[in-house]
C-alpha atoms as a PDB file:
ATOM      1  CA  UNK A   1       0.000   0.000   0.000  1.00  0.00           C
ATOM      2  CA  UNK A   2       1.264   3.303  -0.517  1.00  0.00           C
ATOM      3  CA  UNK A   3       1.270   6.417   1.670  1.00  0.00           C
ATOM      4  CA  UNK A   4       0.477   9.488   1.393  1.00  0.00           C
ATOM      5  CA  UNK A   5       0.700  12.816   3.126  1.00  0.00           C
ATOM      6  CA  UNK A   6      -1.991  15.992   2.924  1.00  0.00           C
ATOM      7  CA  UNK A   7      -1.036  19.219   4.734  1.00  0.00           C
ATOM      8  CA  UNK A   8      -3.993  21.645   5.244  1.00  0.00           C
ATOM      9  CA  UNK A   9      -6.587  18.518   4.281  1.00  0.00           C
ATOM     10  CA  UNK A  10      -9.615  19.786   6.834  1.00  0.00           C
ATOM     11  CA  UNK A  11     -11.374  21.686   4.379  1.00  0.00           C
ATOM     12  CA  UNK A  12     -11.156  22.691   0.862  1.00  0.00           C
ATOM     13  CA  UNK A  13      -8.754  21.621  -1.924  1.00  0.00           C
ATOM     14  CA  UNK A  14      -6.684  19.557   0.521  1.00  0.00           C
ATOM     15  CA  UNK A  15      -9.773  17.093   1.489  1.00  0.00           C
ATOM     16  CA  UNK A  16     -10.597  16.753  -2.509  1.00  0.00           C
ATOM     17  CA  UNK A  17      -6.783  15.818  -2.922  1.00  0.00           C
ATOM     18  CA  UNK A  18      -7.120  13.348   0.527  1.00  0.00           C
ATOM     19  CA  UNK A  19     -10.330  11.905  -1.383  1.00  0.00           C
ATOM     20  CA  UNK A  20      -8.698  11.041  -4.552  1.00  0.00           C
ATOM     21  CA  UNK A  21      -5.940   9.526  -3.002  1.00  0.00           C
ATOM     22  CA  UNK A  22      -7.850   7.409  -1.296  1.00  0.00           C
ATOM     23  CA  UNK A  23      -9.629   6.577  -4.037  1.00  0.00           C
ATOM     24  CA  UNK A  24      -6.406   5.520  -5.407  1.00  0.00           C
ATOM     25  CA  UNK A  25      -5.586   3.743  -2.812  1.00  0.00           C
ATOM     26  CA  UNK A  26      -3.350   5.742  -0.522  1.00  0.00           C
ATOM     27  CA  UNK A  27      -2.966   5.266   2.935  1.00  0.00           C
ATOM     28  CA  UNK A  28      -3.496   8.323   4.392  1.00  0.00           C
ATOM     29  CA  UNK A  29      -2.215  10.875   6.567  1.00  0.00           C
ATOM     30  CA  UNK A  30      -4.169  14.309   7.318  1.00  0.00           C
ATOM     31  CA  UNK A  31      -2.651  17.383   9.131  1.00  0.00           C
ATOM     32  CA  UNK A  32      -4.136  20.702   9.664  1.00  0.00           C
ATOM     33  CA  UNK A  33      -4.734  23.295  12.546  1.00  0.00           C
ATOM     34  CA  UNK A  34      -8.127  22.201  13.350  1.00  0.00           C
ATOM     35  CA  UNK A  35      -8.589  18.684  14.253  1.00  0.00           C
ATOM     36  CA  UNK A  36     -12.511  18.976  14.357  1.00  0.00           C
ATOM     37  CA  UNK A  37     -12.693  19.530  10.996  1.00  0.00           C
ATOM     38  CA  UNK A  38     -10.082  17.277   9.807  1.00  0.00           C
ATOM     39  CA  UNK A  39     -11.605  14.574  11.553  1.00  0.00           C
ATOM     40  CA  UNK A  40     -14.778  15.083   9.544  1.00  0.00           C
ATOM     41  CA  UNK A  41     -12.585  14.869   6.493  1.00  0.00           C
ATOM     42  CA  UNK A  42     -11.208  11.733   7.641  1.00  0.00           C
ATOM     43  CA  UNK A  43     -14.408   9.488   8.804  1.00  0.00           C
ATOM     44  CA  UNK A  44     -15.918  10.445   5.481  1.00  0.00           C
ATOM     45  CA  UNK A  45     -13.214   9.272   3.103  1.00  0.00           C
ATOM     46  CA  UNK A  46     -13.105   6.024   5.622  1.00  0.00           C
ATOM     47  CA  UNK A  47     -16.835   5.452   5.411  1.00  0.00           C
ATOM     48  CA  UNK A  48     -16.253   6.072   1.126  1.00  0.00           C
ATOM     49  CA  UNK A  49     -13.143   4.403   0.074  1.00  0.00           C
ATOM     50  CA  UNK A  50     -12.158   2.162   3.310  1.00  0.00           C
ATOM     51  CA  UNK A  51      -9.153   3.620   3.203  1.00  0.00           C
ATOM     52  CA  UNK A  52      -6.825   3.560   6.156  1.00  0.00           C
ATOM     53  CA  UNK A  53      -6.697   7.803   7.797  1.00  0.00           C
ATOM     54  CA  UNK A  54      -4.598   9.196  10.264  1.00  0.00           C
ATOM     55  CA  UNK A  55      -5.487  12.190  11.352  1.00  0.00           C
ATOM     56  CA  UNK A  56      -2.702  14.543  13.584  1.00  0.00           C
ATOM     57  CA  UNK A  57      -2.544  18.316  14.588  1.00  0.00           C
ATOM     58  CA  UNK A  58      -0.107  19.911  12.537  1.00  0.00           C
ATOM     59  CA  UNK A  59       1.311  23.788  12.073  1.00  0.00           C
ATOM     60  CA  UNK A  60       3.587  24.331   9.291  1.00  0.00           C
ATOM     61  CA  UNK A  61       5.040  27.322  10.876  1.00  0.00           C
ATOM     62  CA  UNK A  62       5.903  25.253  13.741  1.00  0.00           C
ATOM     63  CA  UNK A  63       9.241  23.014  12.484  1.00  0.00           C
ATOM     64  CA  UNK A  64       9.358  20.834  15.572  1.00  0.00           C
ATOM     65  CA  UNK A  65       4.895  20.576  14.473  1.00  0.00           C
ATOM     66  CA  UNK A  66       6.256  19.353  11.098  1.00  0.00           C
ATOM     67  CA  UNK A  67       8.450  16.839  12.107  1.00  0.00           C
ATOM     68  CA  UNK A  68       6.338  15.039  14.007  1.00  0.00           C
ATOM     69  CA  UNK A  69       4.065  15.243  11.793  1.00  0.00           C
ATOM     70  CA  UNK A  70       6.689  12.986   9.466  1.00  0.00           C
ATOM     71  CA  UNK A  71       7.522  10.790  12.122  1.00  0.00           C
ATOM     72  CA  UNK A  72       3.766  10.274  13.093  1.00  0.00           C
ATOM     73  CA  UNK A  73       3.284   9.067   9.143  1.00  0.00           C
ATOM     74  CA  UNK A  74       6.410   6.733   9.193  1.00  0.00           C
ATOM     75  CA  UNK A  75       5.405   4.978  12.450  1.00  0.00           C
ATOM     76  CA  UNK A  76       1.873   4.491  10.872  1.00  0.00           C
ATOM     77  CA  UNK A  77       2.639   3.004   7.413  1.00  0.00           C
ATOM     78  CA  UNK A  78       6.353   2.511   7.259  1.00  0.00           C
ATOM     79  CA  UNK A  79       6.801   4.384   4.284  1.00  0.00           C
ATOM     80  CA  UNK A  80       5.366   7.940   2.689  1.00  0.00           C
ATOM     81  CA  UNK A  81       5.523   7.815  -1.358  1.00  0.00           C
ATOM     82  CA  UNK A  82       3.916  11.360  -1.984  1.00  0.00           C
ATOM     83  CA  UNK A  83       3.608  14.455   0.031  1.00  0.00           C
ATOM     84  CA  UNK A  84       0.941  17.540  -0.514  1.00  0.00           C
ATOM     85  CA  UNK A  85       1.949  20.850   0.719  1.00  0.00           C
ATOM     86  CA  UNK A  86      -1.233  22.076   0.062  1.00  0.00           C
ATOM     87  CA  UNK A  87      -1.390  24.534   3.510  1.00  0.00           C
ATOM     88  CA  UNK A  88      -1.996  28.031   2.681  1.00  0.00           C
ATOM     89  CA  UNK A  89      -2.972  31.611   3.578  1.00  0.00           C
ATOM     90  CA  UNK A  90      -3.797  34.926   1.517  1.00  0.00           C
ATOM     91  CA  UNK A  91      -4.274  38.346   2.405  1.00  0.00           C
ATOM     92  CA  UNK A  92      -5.109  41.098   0.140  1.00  0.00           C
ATOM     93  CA  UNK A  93      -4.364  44.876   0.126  1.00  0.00           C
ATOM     94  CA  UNK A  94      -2.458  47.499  -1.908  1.00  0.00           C
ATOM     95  CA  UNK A  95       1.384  46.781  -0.313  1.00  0.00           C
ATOM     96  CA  UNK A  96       1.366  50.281   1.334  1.00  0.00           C
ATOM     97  CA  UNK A  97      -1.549  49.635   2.910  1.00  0.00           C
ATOM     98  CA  UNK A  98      -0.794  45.894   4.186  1.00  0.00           C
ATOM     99  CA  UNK A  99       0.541  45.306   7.808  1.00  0.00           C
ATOM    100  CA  UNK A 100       4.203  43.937   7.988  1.00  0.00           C
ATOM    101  CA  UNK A 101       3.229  41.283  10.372  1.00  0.00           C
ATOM    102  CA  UNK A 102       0.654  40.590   8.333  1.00  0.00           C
ATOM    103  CA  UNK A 103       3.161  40.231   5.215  1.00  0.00           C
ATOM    104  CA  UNK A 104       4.992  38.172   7.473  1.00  0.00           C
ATOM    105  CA  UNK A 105       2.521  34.935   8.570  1.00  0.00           C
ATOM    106  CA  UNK A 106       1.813  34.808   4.701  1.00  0.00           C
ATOM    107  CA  UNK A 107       5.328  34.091   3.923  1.00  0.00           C
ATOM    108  CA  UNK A 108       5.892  31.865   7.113  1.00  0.00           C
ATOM    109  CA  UNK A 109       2.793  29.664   6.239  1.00  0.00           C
ATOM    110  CA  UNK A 110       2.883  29.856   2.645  1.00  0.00           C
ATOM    111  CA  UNK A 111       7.325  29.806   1.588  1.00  0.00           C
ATOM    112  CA  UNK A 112       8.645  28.701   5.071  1.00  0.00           C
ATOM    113  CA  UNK A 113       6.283  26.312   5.542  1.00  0.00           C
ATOM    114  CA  UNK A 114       6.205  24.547   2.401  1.00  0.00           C
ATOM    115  CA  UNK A 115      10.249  24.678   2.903  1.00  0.00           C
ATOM    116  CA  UNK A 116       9.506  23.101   6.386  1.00  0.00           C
ATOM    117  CA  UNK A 117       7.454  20.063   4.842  1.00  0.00           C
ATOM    118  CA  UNK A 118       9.991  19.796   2.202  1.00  0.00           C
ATOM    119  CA  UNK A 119      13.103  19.211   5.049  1.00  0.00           C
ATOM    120  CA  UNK A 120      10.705  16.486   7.307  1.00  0.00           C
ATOM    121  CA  UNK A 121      10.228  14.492   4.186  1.00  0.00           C
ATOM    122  CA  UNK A 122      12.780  14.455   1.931  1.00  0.00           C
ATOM    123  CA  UNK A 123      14.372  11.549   3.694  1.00  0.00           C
ATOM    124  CA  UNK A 124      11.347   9.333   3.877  1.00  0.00           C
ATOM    125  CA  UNK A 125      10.644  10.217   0.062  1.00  0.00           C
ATOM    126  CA  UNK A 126      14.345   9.316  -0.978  1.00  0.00           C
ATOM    127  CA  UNK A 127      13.587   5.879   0.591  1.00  0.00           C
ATOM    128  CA  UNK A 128       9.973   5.016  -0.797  1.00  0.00           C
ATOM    129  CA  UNK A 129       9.969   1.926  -2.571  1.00  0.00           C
ATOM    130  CA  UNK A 130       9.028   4.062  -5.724  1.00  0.00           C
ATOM    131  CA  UNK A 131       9.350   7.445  -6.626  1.00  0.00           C
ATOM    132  CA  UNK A 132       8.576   9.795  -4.437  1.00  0.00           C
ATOM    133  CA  UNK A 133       7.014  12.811  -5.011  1.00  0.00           C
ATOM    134  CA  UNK A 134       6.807  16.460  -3.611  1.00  0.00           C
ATOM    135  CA  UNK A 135       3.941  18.399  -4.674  1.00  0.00           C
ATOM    136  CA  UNK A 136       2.616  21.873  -3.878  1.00  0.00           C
ATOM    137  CA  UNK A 137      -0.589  23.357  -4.293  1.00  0.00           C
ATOM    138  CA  UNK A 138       0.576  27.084  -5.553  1.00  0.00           C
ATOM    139  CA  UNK A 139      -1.606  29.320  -7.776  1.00  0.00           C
ATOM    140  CA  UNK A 140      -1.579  30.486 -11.151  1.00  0.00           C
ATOM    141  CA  UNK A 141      -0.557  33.921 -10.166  1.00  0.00           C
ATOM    142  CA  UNK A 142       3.137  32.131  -8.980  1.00  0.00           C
ATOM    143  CA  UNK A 143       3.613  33.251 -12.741  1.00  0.00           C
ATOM    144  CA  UNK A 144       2.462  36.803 -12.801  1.00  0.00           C
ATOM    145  CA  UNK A 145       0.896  39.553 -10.529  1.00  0.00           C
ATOM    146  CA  UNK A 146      -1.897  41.830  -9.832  1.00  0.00           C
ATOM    147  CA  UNK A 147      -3.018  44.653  -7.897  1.00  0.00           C
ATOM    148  CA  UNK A 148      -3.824  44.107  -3.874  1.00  0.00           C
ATOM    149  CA  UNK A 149      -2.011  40.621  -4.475  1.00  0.00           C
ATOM    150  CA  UNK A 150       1.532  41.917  -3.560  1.00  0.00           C
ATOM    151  CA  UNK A 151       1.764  39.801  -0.264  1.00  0.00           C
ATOM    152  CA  UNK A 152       0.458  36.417  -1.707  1.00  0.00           C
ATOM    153  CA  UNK A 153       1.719  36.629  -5.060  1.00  0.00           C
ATOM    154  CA  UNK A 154       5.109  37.202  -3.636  1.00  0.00           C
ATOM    155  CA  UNK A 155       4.839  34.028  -1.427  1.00  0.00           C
ATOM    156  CA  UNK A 156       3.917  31.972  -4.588  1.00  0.00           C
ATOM    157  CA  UNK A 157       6.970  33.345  -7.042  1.00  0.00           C
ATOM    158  CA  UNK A 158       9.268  32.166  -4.131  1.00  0.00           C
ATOM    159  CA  UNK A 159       7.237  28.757  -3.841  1.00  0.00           C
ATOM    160  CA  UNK A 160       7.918  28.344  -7.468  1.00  0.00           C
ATOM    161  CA  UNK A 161      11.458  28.908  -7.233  1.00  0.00           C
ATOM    162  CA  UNK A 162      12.260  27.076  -4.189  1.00  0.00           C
ATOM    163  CA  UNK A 163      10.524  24.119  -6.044  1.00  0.00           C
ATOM    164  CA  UNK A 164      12.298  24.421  -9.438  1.00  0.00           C
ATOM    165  CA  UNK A 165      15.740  24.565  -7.009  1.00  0.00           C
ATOM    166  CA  UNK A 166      14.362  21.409  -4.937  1.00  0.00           C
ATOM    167  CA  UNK A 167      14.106  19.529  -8.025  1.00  0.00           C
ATOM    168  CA  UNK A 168      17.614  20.323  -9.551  1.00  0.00           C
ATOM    169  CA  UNK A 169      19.062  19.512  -6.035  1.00  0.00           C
ATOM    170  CA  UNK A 170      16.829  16.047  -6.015  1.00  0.00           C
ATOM    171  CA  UNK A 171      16.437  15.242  -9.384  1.00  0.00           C
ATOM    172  CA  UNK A 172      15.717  11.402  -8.246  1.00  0.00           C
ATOM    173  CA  UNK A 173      12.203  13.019  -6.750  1.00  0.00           C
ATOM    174  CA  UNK A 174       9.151  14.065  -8.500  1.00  0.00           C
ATOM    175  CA  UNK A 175       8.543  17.385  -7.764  1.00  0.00           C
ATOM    176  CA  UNK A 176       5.558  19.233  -9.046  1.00  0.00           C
ATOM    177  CA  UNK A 177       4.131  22.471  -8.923  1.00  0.00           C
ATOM    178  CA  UNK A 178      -0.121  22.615  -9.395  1.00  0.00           C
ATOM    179  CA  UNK A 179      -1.250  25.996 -10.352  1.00  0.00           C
ATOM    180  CA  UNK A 180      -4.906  26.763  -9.871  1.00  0.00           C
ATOM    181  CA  UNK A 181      -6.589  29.587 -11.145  1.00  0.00           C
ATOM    182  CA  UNK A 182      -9.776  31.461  -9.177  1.00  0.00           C
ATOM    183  CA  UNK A 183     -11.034  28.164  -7.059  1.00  0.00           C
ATOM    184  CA  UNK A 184     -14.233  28.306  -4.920  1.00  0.00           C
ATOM    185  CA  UNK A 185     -13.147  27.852  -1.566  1.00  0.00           C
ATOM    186  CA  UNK A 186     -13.368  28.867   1.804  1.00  0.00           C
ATOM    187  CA  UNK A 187      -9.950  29.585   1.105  1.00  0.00           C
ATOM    188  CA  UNK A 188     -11.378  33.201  -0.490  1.00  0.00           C
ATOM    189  CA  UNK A 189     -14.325  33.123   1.892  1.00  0.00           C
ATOM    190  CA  UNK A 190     -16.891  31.430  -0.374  1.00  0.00           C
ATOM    191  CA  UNK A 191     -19.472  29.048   0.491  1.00  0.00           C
ATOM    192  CA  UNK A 192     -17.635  26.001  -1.382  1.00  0.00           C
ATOM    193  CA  UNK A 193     -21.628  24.332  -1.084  1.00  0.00           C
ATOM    194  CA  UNK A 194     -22.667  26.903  -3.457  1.00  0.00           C
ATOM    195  CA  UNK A 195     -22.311  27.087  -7.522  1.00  0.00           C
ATOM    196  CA  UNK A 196     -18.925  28.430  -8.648  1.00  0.00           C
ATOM    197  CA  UNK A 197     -19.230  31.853  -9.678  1.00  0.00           C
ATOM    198  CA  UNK A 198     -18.025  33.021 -13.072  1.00  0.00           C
ATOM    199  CA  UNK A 199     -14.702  32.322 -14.154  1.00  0.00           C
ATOM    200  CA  UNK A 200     -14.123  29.560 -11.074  1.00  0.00           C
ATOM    201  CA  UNK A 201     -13.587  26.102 -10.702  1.00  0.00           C
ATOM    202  CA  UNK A 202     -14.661  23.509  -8.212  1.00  0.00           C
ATOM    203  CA  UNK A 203     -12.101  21.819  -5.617  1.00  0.00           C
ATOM    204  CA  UNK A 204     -13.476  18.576  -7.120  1.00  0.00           C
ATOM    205  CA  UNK A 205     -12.513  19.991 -10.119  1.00  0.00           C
ATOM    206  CA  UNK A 206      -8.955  20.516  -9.244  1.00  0.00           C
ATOM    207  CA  UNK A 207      -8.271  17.695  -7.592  1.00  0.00           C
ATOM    208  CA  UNK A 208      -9.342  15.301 -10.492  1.00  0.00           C
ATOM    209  CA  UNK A 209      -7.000  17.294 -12.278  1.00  0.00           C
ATOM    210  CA  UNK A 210      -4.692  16.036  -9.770  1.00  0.00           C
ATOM    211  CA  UNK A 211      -5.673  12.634 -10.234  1.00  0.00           C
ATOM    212  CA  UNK A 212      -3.358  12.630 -13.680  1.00  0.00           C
ATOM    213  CA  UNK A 213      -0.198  13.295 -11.377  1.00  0.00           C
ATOM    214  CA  UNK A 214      -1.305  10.002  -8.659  1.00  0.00           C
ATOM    215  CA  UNK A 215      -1.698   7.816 -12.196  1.00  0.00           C
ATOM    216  CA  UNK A 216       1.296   9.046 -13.851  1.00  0.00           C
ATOM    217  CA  UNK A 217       3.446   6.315 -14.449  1.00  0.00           C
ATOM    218  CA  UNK A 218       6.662   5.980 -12.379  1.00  0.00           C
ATOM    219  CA  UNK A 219       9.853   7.349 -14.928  1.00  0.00           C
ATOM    220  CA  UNK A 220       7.437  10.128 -15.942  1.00  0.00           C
ATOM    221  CA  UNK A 221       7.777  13.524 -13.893  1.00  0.00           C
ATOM    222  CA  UNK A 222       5.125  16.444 -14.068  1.00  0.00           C
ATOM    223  CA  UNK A 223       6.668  19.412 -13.110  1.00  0.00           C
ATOM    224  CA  UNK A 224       3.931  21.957 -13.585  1.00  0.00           C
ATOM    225  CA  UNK A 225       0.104  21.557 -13.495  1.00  0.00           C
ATOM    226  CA  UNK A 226      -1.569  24.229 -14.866  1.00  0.00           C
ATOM    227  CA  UNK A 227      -5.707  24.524 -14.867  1.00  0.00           C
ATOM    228  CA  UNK A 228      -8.210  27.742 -14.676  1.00  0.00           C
ATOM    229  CA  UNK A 229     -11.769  27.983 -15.329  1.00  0.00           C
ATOM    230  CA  UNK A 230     -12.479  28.616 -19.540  1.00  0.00           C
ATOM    231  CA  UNK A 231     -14.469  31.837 -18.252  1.00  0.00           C
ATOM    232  CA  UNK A 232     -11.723  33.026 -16.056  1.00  0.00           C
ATOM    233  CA  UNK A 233      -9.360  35.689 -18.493  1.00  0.00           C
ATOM    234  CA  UNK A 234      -5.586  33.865 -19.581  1.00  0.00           C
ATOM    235  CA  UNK A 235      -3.443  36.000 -17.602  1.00  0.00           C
ATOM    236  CA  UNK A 236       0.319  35.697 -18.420  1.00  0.00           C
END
C-alpha cells in the first residue's frame, strides 16, 4: 500500500486531494490546525473508500509541528511515497496599505512552511519503494501579478522557485508544482456548497485534475500543473 501525506486537508482543496488519493488507494495521513474539521474529512473518506486515515494536529510554521508530523506518518505506514503541501494563507491589500506582520505569517505559512514540509520528508521520500514525489498546491498567479495581491503573489513566485531549485538539487524526486486559477473555496471566503461563480472552478474539479499526477506512471515527472476555469481571463 502506498502512503500518502496531505497538509492543510480539513477543508477545501486539501480534502478533494485526501479523497482522490484514497480513491487511489493511498494510505493516508491528514494534518491541519483544526482537528474537528479534519476529523470530519477523515471518517468520510473512511466510510467512502475504506481507506486507512490518520489524522494529527499539525502547524507548518511550527518546524518541531512538522516533524512530528513525518515521524507520526512513518510509524503508521512505514513508508510515505507522496507528500501535498497544500497549507496556505492569503491576504489582500495594496502593499502600502498591508501590515508587515501581516506580510509576514503569509510568507511563514505559505514559503517557510512549504520549505519546512519539504526538510521532514525528503528523507522518507528518498527511501519510498518508488518514486517519491513532492507536490505543492501554488496558484496560477506564482507566474504573474496583480493589484492588492503583492503579499500572496510574492509568497507563490518564491514557492515556485524554491521548487524548481528542490528539483535540480533532487532530481531522483518528482517534484511538481499545481497551479490553480480562481477556485471556490473557503480559502477566499466562499461558500464552497454553493455554484462556482463566473470564471471559477470547483475543488473537485482541481483535484481530479490532480488525479493525472497520482496515475502518472513511475519514470514520468510532471513538473507543472496548470488549470483555470475557460471563463476566467488567460493572464500571463
Amino acid at each position: 500500500m502506498r502512503s500518502a501525506v496531505v497538509t492543510g486537508a480539513s477543508r477545501g482543496l486539501g480534502a478533494a486531494f485526501a479523497r482522490v488519493l484514497a480513491e487511489e488507494g493511498f494510505a493516508l495521513t491528514l494534518g491541519a490546525r483544526d482537528t474537528g474539521e479534519l476529523e470530519q474529512v477523515a471518517e468520510r473518506i473512511r466510510a467512502a473508500t475504506q481507506a486507512e486515515v490518520a489524522v494529527h494536529a499539525l502547524d507548518v510554521t511550527d518546524t518541531a509541528s512538522v516533524r512530528a508530523l513525518a515521524d507520526q506518518a512513518l510509524a503508521r505506514f512505514g513508508q510515505v511515497d507522496l507528500v501535498v503541501a497544500n497549507a496556505g494563507i492569503g491576504s489582500f491589500a495594496p502593499l502600502v496599505a498591508m501590515d508587515e506582520e501581516r506580510f509576514r505569517s503569509i510568507l511563514d505559512v505559505n514559503v517557510l512552511g512549504v520549505f519546512r514540509t519539504m526538510r521532514a520528508f525528503v528523507g522518507p521520500l528518498h527511501d519510498a519503494p518508488s518514486t517519491g514525489s513532492f507536490v505543492v498546491i501554488s496558484s496560477d498567479v506564482s507566474e504573474r501579478v496583480f493589484p492588492n495581491g503583492g503579499a500572496y503573489v510574492s509568497s507563490k513566485h518564491a514557492v515556485r522557485a524554491l521548487l524548481r531549485t528542490f528539483q535540480q538539487e533532487h532530481p531522483d524526486l518528482r517534484v511538481c508544482e499545481v497551479q490553480p486559477g480562481s477556485t471556490r473555496t473557503a480559502f477566499n471566503d466562499a461558500d464552497p456548497e454553493e455554484p462556482p461563480g463566473e470564471g471559477q472552478l470547483t475543488a473537485a474539479e482541481v483535484a481530479e485534475a490532480f488525479r493525472v499526477l497520482v496515475r502518472a506512471p513511475d519514470h514520468v515527472r510532471i513538473e507543472e500543473l496548470k488549470l483555470r476555469s475557460t471563463g476566467q481571463f488567460p493572464d500571463y
